[in-house]
Protein backbone atom coordinates (compact mmCIF):
# COMPACT_ATOMS: atom_id res chain seq x y z
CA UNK A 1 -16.65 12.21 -8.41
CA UNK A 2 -15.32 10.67 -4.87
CA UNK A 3 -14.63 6.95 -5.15
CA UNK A 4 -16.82 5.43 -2.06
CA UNK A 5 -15.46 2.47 -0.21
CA UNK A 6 -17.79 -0.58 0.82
CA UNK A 7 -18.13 -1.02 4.43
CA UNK A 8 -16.40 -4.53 4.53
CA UNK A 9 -12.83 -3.02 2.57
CA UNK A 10 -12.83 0.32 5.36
CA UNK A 11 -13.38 -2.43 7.71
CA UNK A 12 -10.85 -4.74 6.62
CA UNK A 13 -8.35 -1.83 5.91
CA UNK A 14 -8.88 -0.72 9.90
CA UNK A 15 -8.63 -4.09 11.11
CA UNK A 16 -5.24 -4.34 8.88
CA UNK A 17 -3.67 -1.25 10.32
CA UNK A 18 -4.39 -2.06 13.81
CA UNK A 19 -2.74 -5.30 13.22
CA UNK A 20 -0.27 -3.85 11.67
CA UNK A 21 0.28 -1.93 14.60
CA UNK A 22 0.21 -4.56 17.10
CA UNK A 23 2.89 -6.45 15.26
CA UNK A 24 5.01 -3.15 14.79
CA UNK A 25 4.88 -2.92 18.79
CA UNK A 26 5.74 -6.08 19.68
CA UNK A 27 8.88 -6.19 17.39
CA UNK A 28 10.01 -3.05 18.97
CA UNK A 29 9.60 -4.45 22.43
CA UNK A 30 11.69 -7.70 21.23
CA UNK A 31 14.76 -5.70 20.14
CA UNK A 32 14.51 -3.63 23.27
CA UNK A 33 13.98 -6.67 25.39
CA UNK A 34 17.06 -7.75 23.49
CA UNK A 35 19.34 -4.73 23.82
CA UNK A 36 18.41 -5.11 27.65
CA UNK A 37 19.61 -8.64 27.87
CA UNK A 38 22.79 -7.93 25.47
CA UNK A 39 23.65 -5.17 28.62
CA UNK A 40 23.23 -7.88 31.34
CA UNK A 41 25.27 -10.45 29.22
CA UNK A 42 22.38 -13.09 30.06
CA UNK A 43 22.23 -15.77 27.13
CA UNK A 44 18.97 -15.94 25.39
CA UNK A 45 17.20 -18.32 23.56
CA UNK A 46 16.56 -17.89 19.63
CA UNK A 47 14.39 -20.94 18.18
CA UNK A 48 16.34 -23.08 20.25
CA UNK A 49 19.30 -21.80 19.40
CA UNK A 50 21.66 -20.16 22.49
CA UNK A 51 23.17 -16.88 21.98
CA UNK A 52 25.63 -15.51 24.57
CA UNK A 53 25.99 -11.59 24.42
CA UNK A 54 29.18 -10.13 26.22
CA UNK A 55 28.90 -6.88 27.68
């Protein structure tokens, strides 16, 4: 016999993955934000910490 979900948990689960998602993106468009700067040798700011990357 199928197990049937309630409406709220298939609604939570969606909402999770689309989170999920959204956080998955924006980490990969930090590290290639970050690759791009490393090339440029700009310094960067990390929690108020400076980094200098050298080309």
């Amino acid at each position: 016999m199928p197990t049937v979900e309630s409406e709220a948990k298939v609604k939570t689960k969606v909402r999770f993955e689309e989170l999920l998602k959204a956080h998955n993106d924006l980490i990969r468009e930090r590290k290639k934000l970050k690759k791009k700067i490393a090339r440029s040798g700009e310094k960067i700011s990390n929690q108020g910490k400076s980094m200098v990357f050298k080309k």
